[in-house]
Protein backbone atom coordinates (compact mmCIF):
# COMPACT_ATOMS: atom_id res chain seq x y z
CA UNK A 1 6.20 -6.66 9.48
CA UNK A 2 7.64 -4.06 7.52
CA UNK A 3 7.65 -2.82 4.02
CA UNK A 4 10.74 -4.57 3.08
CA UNK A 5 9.21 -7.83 4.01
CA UNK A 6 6.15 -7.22 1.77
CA UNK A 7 8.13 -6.73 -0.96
CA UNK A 8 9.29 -9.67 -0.77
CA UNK A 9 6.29 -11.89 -0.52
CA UNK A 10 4.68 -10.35 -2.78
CA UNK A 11 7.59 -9.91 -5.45
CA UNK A 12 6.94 -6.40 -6.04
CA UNK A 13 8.58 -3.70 -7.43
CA UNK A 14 9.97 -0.33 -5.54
CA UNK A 15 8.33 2.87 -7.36
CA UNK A 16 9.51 4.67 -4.76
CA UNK A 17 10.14 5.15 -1.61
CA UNK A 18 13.13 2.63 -0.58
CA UNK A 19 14.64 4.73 1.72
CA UNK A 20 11.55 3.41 3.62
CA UNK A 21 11.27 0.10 3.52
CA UNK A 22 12.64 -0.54 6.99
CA UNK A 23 9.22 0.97 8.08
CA UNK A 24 6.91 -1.44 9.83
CA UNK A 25 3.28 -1.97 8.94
CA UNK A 26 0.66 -3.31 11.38
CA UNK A 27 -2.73 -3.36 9.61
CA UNK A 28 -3.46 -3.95 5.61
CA UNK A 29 -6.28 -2.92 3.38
CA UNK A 30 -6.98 -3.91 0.02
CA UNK A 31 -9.53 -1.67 -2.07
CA UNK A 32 -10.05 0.19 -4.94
CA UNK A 33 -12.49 2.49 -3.09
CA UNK A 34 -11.09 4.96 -1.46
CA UNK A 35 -14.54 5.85 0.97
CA UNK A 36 -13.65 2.11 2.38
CA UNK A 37 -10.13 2.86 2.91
CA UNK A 38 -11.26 6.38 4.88
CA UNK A 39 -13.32 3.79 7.43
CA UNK A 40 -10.22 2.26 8.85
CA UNK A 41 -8.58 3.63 12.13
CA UNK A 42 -5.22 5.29 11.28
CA UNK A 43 -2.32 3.06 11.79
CA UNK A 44 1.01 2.46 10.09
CA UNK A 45 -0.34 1.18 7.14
CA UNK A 46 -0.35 -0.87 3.68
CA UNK A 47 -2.82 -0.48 1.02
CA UNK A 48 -3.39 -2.83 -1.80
CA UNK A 49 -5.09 -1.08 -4.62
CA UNK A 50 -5.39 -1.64 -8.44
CA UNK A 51 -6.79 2.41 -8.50
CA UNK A 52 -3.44 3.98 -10.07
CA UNK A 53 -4.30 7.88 -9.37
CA UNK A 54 -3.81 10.93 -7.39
CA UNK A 55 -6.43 9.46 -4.99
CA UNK A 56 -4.80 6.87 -3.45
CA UNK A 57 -1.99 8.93 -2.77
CA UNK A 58 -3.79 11.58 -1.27
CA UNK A 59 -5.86 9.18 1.02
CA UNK A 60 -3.31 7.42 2.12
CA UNK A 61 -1.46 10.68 3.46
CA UNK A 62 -4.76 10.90 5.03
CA UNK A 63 -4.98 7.48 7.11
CA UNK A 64 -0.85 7.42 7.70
CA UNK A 65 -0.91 4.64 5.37
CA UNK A 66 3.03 3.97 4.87
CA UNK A 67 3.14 1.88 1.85
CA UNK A 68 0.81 1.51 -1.25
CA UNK A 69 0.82 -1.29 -3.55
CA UNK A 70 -0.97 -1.26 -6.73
CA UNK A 71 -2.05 -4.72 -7.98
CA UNK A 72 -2.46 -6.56 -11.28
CA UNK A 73 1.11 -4.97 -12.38
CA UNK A 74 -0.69 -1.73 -12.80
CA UNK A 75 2.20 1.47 -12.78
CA UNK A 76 1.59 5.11 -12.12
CA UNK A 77 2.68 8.17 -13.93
CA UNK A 78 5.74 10.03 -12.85
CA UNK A 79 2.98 12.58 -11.19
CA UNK A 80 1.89 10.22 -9.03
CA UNK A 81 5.47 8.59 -7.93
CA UNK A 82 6.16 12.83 -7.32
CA UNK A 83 3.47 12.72 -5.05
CA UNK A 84 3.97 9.62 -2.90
CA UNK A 85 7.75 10.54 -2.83
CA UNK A 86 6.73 14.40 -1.53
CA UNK A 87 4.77 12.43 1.01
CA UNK A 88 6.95 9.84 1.75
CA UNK A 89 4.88 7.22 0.93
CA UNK A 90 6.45 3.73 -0.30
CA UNK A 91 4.81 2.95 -3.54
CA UNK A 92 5.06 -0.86 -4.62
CA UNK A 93 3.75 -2.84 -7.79
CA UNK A 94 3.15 -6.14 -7.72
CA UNK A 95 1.67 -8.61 -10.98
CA UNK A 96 -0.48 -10.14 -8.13
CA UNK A 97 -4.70 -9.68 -8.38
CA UNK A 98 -5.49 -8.21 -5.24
CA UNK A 99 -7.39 -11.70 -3.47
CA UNK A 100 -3.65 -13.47 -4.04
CA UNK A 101 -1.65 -10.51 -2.51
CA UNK A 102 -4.25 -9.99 0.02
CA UNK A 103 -4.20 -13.31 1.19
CA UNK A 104 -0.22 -13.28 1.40
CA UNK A 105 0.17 -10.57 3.68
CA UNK A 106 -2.88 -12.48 5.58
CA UNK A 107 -0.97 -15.59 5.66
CA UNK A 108 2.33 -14.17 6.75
CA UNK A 109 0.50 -12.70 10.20
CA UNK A 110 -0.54 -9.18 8.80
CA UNK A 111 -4.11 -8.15 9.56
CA UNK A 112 -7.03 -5.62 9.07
CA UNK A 113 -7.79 -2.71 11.14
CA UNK A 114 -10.12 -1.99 12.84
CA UNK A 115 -13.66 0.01 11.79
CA UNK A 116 -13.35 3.93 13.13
């Protein structure tokens, strides 16, 4: 799947980031704490998050997380959008609560990964 494609289902909205949304993603997580998001095994990336700070950005350079999508319409400051787009991070927004996006990308074939 790639980011382009979770755009679409879940309607969202580019922050940033476009230039990569032919990238492909092969594991989702959805959380708003960032120690959970540090327990999955690097690789390529989406997280669903309703936390809207440095944080997530900085964790998901972390796990080579490709794409983060903040939930519940929520939309980060321009120092934020700086700091995905420095890291080349895709950064989506979507009016979907995190269950209803979640279960989306779960529906369209995109799973989990795995526990480090």
């Amino acid at each position: 799947m790639t980011v382009s494609d979770i755009k679409d289902l879940l309607e969202a909205e580019v922050l940033c980031g476009e230039e990569f949304l032919s990238n492909h993603v092969h594991t989702a997580c959805g959380s708003d704490m960032m120690s959970d998001v540090l327990a999955y095994v690097k690789d390529q990336s989406v997280l669903l998050t309703g936390l809207c700070n440095p944080q997530a950005i900085r964790t998901a350079e972390m796990m080579d997380i490709v794409c983060v999508v903040f939930v519940r319409g929520k939309q980060p400051d321009e120092a934020i959008v700086e700091l995905a787009r420095e890291r080349h991070i895709t950064l989506l927004s979507t009016e979907l609560r995190m269950f209803a996006a979640c279960g989306i990308l779960y529906e369209a074939g995109l799973r989990g990964g795995a526990k480090s």
